[in-house]
Protein backbone atom coordinates (compact mmCIF):
# COMPACT_ATOMS: atom_id res chain seq x y z
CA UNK A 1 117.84 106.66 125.37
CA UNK A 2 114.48 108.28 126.15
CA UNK A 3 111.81 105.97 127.30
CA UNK A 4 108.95 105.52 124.24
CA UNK A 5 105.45 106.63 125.23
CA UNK A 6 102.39 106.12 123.19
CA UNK A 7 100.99 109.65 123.34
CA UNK A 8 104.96 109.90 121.15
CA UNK A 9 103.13 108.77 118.26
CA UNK A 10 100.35 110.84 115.90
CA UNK A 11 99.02 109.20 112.49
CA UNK A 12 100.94 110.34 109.57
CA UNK A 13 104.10 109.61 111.32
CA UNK A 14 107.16 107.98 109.49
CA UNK A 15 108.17 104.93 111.39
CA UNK A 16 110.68 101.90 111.37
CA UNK A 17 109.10 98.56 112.74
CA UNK A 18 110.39 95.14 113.05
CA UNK A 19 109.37 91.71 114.03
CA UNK A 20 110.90 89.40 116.04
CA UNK A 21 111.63 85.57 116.15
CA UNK A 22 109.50 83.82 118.41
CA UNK A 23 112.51 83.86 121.11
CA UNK A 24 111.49 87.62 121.06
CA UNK A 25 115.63 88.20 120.92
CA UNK A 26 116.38 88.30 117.21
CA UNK A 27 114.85 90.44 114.35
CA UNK A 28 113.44 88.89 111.64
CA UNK A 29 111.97 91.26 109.63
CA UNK A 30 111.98 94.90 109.53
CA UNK A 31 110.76 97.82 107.65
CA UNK A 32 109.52 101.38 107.16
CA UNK A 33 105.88 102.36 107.34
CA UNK A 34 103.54 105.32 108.05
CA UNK A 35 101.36 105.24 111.10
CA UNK A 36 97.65 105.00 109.98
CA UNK A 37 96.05 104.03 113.51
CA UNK A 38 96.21 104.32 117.10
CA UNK A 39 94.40 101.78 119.46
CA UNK A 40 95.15 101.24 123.46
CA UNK A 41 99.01 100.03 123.36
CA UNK A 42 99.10 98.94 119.89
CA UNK A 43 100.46 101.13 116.37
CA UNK A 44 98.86 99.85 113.08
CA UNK A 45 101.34 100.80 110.33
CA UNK A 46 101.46 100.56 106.61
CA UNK A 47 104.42 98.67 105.64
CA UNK A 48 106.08 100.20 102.63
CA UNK A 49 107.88 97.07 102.04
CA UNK A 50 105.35 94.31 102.43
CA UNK A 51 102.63 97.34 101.27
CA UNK A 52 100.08 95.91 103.96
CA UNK A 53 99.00 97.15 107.06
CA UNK A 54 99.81 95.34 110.25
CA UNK A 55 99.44 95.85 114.26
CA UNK A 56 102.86 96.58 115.76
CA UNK A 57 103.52 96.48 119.98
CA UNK A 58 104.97 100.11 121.09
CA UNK A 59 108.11 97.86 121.44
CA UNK A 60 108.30 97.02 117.89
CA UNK A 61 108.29 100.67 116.87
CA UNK A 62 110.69 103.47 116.77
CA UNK A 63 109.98 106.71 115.37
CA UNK A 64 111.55 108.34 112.61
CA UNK A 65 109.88 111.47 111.96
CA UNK A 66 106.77 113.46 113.15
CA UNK A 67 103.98 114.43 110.81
């Protein structure tokens, strides 16, 4: 599998994200969402589940689709 890279990821773009157990080995909680903002290393999504907006970690993100 490709290597991720920031510049991957545009707003608009359909993502799945997930958050991990303090371990950092397990998934917790996961999700779609809808990238709304791009900042250094970090994704801020809209969560379609939890409908809220959270921070995400490149490494919590995979991309789904290009806007």
């Amino acid at each position: 599998m490709a290597q991720k890279k920031f510049s991957d990821f545009k707003l608009g773009d359909l993502v799945n994200w997930y958050e991990y157990a303090a371990s950092g080995e397990a998934v917790v909680n996961g999700g779609t969402g809808i990238v709304v903002e791009l900042r250094a290393t970090n994704i801020k999504v809209y969560c379609t589940k939890k409908q809220l907006t959270k921070w995400f970690s490149i490494r919590n993100v995979d991309l789904i689709k290009k806007a």
